[in-house]
N, C-alpha and C. Protein backbone atom coordinates (compact mmCIF):
# COMPACT_ATOMS: atom_id res chain seq x y z
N UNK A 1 24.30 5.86 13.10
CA UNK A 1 22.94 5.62 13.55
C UNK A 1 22.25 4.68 12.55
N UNK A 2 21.63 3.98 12.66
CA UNK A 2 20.77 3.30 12.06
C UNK A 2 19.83 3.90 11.27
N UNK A 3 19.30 3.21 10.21
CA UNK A 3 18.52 4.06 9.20
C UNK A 3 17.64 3.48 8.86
N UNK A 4 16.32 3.46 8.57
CA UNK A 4 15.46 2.89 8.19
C UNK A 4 14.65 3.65 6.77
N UNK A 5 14.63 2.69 5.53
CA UNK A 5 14.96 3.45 4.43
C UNK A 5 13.42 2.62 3.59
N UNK A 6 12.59 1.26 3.85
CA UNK A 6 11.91 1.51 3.56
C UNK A 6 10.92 1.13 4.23
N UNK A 7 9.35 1.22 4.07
CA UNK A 7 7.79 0.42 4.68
C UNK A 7 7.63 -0.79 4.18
N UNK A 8 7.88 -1.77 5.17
CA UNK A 8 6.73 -2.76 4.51
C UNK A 8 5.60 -3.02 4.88
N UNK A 9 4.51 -3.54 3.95
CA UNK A 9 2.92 -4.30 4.39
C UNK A 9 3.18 -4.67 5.39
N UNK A 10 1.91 -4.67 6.27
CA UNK A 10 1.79 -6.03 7.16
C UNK A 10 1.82 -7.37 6.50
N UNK A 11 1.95 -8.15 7.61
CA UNK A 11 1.80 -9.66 6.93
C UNK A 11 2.89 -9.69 6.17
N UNK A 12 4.36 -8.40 5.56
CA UNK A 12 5.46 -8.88 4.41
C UNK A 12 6.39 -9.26 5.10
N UNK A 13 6.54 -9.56 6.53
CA UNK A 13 7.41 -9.56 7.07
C UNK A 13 7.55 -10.52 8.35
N UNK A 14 8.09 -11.23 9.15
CA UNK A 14 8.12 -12.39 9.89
C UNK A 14 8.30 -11.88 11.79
N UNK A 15 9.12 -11.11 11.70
CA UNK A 15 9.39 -10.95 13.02
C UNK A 15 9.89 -9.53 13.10
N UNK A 16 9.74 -8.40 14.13
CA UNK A 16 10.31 -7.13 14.51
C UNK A 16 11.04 -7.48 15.68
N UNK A 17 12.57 -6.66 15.90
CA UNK A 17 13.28 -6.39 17.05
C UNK A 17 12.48 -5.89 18.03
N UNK A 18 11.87 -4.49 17.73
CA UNK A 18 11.18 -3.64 18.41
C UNK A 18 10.03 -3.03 17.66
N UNK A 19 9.47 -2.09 18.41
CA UNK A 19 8.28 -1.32 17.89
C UNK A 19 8.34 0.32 18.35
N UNK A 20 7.41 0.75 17.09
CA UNK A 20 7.88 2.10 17.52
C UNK A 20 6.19 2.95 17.57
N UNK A 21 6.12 3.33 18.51
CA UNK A 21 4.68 3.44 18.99
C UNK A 21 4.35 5.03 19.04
N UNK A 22 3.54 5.62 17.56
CA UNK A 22 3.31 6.52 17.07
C UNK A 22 2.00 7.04 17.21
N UNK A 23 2.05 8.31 17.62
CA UNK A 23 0.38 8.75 17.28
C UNK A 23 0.22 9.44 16.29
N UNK A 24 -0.97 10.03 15.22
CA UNK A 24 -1.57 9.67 14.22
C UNK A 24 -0.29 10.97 13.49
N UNK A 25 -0.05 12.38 13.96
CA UNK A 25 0.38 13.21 13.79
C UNK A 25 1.68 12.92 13.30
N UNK A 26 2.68 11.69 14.50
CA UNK A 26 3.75 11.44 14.13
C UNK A 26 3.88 10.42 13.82
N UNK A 27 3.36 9.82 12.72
CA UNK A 27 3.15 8.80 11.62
C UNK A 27 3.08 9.25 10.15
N UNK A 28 2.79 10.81 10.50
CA UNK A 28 3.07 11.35 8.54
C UNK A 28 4.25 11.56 8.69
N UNK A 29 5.30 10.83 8.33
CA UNK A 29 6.62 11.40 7.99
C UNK A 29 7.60 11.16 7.05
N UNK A 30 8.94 12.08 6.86
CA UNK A 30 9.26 11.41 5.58
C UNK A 30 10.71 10.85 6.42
N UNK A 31 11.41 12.03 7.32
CA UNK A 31 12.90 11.82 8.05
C UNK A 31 12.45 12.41 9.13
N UNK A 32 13.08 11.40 10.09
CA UNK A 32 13.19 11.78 11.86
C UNK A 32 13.55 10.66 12.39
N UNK A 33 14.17 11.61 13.77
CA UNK A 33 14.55 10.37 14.25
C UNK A 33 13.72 9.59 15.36
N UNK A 34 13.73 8.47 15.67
CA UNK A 34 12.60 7.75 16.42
C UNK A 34 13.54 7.09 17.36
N UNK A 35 12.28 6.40 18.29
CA UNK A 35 13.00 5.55 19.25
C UNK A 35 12.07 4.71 19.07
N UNK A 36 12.76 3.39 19.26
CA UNK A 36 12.19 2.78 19.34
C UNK A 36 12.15 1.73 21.31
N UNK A 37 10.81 0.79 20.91
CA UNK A 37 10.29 0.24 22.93
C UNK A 37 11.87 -0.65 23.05
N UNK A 38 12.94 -0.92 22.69
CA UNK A 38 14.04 -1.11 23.15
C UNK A 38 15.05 -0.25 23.70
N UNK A 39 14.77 1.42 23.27
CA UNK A 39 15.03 2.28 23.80
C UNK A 39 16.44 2.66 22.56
N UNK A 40 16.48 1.81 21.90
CA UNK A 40 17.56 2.29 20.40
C UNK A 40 16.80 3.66 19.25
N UNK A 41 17.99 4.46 19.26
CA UNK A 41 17.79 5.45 18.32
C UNK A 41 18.14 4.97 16.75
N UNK A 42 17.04 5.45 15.71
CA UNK A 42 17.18 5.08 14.68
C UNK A 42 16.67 6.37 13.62
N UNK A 43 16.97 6.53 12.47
CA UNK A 43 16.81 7.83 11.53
C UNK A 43 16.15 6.95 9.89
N UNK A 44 14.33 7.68 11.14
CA UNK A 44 13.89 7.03 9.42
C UNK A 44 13.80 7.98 8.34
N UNK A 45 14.40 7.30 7.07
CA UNK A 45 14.46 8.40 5.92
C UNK A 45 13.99 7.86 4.46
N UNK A 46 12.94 8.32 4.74
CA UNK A 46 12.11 7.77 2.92
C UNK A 46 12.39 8.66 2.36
N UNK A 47 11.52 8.01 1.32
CA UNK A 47 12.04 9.66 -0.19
C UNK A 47 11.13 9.99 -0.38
N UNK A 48 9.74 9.92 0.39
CA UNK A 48 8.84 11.04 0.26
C UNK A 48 8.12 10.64 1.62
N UNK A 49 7.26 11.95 2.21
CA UNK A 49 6.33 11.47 3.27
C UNK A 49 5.73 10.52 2.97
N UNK A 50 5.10 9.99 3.66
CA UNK A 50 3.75 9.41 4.01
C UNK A 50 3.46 8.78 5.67
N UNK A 51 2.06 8.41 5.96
CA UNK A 51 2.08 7.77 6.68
C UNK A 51 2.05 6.87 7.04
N UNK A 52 2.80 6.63 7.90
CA UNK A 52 3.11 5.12 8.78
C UNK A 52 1.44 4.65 8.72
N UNK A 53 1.34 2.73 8.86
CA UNK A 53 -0.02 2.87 9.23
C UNK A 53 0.51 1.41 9.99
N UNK A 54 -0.50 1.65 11.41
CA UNK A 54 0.00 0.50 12.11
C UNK A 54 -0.09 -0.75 11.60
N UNK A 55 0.87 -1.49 12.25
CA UNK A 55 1.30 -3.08 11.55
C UNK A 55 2.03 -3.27 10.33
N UNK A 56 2.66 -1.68 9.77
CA UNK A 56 3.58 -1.97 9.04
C UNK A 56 4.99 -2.05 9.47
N UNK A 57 6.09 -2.76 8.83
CA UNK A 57 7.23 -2.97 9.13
C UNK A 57 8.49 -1.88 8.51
N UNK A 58 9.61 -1.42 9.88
CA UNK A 58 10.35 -0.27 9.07
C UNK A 58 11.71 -0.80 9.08
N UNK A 59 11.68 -1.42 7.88
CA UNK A 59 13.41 -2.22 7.30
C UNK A 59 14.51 -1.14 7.59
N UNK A 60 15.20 -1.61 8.57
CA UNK A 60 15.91 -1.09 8.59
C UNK A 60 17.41 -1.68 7.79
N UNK A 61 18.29 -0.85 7.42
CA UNK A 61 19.70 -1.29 6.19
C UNK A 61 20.27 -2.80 6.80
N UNK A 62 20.46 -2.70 7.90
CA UNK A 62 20.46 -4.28 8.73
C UNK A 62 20.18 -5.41 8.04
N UNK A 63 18.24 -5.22 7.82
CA UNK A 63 17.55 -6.59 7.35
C UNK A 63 16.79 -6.41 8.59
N UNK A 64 16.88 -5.91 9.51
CA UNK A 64 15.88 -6.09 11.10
C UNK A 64 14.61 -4.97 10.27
N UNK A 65 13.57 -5.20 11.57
CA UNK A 65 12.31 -4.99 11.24
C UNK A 65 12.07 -4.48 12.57
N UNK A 66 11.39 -2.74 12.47
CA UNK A 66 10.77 -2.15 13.45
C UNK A 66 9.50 -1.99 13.57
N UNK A 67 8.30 -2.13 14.07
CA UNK A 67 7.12 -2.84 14.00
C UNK A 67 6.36 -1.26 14.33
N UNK A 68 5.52 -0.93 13.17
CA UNK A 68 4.81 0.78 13.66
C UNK A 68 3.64 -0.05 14.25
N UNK A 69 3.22 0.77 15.69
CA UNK A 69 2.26 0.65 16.55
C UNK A 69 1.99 1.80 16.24
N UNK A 70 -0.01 2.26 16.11
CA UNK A 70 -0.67 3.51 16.32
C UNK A 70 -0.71 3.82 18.08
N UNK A 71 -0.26 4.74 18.48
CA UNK A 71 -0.15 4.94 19.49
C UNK A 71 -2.06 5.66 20.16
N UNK A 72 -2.27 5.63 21.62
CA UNK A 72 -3.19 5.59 21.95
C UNK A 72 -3.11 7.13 21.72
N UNK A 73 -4.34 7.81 22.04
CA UNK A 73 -4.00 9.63 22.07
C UNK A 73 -5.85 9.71 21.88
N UNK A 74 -6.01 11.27 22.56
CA UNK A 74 -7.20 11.62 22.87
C UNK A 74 -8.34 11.35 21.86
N UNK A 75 -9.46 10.43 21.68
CA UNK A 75 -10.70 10.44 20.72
C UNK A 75 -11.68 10.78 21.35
N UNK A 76 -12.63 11.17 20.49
CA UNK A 76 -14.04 10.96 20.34
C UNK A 76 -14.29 10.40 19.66
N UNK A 77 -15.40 8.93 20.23
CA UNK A 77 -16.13 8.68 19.02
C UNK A 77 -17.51 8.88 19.21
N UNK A 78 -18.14 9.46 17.69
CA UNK A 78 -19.68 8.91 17.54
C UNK A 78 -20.65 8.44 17.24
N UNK A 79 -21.56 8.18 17.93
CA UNK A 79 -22.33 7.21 18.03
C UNK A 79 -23.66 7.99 17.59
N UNK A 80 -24.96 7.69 16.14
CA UNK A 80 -25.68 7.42 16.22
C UNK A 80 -27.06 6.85 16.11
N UNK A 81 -28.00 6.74 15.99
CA UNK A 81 -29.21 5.95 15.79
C UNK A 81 -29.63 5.36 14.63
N UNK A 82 -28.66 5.94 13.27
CA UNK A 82 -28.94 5.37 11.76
C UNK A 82 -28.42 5.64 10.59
N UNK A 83 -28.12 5.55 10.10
CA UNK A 83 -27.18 5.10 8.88
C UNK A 83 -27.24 6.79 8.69
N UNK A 84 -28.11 7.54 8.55
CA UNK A 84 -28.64 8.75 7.72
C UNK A 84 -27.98 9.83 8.71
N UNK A 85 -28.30 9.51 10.34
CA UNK A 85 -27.45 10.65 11.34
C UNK A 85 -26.21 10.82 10.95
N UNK A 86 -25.30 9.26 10.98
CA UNK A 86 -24.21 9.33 10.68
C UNK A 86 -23.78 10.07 9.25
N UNK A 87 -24.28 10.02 8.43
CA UNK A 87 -23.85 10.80 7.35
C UNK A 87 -24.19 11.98 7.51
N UNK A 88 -24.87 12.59 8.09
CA UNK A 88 -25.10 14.02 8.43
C UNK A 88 -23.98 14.24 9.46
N UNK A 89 -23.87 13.45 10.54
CA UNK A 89 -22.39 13.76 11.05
C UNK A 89 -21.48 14.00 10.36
N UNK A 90 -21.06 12.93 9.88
CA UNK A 90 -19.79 13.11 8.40
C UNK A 90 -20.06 14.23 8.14
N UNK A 91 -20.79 14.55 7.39
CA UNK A 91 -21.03 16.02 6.40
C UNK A 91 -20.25 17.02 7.32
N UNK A 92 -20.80 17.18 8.60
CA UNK A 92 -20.67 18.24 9.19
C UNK A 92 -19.17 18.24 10.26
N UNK A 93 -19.05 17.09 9.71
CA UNK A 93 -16.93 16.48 10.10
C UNK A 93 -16.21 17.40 9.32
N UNK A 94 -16.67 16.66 8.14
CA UNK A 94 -16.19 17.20 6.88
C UNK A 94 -16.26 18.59 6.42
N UNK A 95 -16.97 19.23 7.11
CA UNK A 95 -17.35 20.42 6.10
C UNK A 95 -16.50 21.09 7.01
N UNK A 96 -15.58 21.28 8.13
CA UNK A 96 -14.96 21.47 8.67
C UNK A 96 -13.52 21.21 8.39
N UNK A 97 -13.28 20.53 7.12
CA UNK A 97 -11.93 19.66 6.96
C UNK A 97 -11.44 18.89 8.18
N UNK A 98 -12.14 17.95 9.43
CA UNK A 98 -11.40 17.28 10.29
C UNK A 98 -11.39 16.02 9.34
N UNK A 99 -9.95 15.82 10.00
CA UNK A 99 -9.54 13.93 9.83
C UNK A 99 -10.80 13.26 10.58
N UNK A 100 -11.58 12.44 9.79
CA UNK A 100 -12.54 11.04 10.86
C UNK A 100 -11.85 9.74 10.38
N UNK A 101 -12.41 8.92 11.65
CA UNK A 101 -11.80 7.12 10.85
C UNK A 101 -13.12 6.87 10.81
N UNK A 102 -13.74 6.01 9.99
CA UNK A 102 -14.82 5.48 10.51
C UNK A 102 -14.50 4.12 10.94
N UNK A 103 -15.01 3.82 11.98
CA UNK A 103 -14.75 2.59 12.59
C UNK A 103 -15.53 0.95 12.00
N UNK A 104 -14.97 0.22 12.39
CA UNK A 104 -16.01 -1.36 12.08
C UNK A 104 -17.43 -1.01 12.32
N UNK A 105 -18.02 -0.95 13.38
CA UNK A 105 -19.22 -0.73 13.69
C UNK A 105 -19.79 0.33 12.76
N UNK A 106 -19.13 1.24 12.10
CA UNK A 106 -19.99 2.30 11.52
C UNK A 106 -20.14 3.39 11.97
N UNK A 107 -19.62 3.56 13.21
CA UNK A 107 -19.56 5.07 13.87
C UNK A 107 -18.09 5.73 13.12
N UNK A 108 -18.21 6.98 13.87
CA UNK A 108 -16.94 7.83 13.83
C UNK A 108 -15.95 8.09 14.86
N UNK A 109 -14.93 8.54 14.38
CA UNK A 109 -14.16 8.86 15.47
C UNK A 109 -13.14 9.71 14.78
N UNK A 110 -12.92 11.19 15.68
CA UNK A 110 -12.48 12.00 15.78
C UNK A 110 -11.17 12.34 16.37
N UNK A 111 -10.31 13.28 16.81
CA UNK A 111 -9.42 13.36 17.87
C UNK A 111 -10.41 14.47 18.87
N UNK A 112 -9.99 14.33 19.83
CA UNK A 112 -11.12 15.36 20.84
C UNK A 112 -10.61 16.30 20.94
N UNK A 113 -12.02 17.10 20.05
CA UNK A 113 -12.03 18.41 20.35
C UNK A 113 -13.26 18.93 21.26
N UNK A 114 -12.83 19.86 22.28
CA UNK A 114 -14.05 20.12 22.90
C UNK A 114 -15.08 21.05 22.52
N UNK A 115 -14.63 21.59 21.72
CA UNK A 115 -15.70 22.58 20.15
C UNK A 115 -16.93 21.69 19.58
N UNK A 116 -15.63 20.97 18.71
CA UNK A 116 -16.55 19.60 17.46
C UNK A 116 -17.16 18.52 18.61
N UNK A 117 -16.57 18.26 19.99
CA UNK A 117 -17.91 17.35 20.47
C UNK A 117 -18.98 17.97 20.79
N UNK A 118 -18.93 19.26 21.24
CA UNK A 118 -19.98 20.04 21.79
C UNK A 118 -21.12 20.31 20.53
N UNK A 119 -20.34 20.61 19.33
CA UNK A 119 -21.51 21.00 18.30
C UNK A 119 -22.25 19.64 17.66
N UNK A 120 -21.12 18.60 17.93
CA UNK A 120 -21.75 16.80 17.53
C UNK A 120 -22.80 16.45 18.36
N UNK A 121 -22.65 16.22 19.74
CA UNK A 121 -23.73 16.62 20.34
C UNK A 121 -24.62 17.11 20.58
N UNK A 122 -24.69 18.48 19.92
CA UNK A 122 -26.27 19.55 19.47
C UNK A 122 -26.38 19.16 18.91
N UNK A 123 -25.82 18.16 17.51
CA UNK A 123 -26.90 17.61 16.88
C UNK A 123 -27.23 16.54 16.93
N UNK A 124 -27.40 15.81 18.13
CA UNK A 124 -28.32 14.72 18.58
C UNK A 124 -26.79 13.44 18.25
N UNK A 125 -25.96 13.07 18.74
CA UNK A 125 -25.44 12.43 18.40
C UNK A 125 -24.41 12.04 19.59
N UNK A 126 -24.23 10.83 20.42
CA UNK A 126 -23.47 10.81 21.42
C UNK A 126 -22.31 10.52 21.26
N UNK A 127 -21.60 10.81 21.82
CA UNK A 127 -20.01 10.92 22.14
C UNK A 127 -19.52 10.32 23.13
N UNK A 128 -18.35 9.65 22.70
CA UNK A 128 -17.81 8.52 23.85
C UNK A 128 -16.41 9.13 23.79
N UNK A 129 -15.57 9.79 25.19
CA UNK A 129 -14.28 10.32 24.98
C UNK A 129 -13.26 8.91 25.11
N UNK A 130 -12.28 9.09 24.64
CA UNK A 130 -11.25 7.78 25.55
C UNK A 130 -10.11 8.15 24.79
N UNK A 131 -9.26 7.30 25.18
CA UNK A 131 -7.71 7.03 24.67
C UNK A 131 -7.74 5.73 23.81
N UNK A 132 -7.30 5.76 22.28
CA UNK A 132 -7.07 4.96 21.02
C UNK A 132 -6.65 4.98 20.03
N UNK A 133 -6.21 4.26 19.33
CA UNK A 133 -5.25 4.41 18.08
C UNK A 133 -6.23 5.94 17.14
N UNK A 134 -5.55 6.51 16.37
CA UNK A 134 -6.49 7.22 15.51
C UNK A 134 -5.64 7.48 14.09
N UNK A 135 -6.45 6.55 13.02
CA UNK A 135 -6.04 6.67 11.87
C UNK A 135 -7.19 6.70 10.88
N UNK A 136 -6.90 8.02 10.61
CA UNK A 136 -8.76 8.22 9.73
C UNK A 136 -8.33 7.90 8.44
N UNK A 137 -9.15 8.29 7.96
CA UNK A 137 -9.39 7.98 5.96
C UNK A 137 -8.26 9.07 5.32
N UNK A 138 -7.74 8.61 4.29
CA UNK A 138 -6.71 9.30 3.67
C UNK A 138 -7.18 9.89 3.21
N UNK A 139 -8.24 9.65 2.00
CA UNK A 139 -8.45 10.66 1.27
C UNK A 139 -8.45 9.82 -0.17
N UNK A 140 -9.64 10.85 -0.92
CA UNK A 140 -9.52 10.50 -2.43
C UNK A 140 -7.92 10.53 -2.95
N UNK A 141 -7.05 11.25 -2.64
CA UNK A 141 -5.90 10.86 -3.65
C UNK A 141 -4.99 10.69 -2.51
N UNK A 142 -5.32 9.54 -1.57
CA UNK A 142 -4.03 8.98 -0.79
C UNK A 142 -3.29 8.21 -1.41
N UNK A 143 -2.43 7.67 -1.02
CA UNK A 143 -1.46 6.32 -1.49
C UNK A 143 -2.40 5.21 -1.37
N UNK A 144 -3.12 5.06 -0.36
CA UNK A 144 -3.96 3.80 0.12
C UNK A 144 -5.29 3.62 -0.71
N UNK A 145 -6.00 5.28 -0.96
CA UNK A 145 -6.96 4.56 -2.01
C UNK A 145 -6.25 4.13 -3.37
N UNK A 146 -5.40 4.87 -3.79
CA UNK A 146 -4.27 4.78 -5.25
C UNK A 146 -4.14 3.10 -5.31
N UNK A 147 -3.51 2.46 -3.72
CA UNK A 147 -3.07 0.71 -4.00
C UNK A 147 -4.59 0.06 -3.55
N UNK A 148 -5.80 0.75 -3.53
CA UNK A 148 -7.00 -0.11 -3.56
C UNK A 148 -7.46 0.34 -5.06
N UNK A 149 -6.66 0.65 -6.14
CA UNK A 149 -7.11 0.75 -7.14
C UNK A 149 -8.15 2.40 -7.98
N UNK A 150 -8.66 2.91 -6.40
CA UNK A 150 -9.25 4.18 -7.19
C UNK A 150 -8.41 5.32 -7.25
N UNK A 151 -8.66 5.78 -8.75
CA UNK A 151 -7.83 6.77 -9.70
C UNK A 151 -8.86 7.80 -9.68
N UNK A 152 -7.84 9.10 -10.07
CA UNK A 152 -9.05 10.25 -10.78
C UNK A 152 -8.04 10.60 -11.69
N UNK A 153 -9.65 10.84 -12.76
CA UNK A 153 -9.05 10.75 -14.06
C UNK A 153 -9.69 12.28 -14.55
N UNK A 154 -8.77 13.42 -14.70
CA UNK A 154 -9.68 14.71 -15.18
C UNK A 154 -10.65 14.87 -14.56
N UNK A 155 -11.11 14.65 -13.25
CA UNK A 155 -12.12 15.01 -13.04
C UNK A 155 -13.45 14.32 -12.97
N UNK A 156 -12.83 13.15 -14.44
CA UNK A 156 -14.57 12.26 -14.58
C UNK A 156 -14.53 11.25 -14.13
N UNK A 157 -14.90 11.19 -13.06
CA UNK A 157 -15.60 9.45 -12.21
C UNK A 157 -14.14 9.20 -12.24
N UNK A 158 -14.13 7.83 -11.44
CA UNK A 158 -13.66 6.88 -11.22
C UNK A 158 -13.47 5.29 -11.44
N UNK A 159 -12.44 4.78 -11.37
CA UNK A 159 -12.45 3.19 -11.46
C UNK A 159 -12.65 2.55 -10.04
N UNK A 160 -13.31 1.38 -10.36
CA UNK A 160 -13.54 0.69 -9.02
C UNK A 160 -13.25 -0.79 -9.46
């Protein structure tokens, strides 16, 4: 079987055979096997999890290139009136431990739950359901803030 052993950046790479079209859940991974839109079975195996993030490339031992697509899957996003709602949203994302992305525009977006839209909504905040990629924020000690440079150091502050 074919193996795909490491990630590359977007943009590190020129052309993919195929693509392998993941939603957000099955994009943390470390070994499994996938298919890819040519319909070929392949066994990706890193040496530690992480997640896939779309538009990266999965080298396979070949030299070929399998192209991660975020696959579409149930959202909410929300929408509202000022910088200050939205952070009170957040808060109350968060204080829940859900994954959010925040989007370009500045809203949020969730995976849909019909709980967390119902209580987003009591608090004054509209909700748009649909089908879309969903890749929220990693986190203070992801890999992704780590290669944008912020560290924690004991506890005290940070580098920026």
């Amino acid at each position: 079987m074919r193996r795909a052993t490491k990630v590359l950046a977007p943009g590190a790479w020129r052309e993919s055979i195929a693509t392998v079209s993941l939603t957000y859940d099955d994009r943390y991974r470390r070994r499994t096997r996938l298919t890819d839109t040519a319909g070929n079975d392949f066994l990706l195996d890193l040496e530690k999890p992480r997640v896939l993030q779309h538009g990266e490339g999965l080298a396979l031992e070949d030299g070929e290139i399998v192209a991660v697509v975020a696959a579409d899957e149930p959202v909410a996003d929300i929408h509202t009136h000022s910088v200050a709602e939205t952070a009170r949203m957040a808060w109350h994302i968060g204080n829940r431990h859900i994954p959010v992305q925040v989007l370009k525009d500045g809203s949020l977006r969730i995976r849909d739950d019909h709980v967390l839209v119902e209580m987003i909504e009591g608090l004054g905040a509209h909700v748009h359901r649909g089908m879309a990629p969903f890749s929220p924020e990693g986190g203070a000690y992801s890999e992704e803030a780590k290669a944008h440079g912020h560290r924690h150091h004991d506890g005290h502050g940070h580098d920026h």
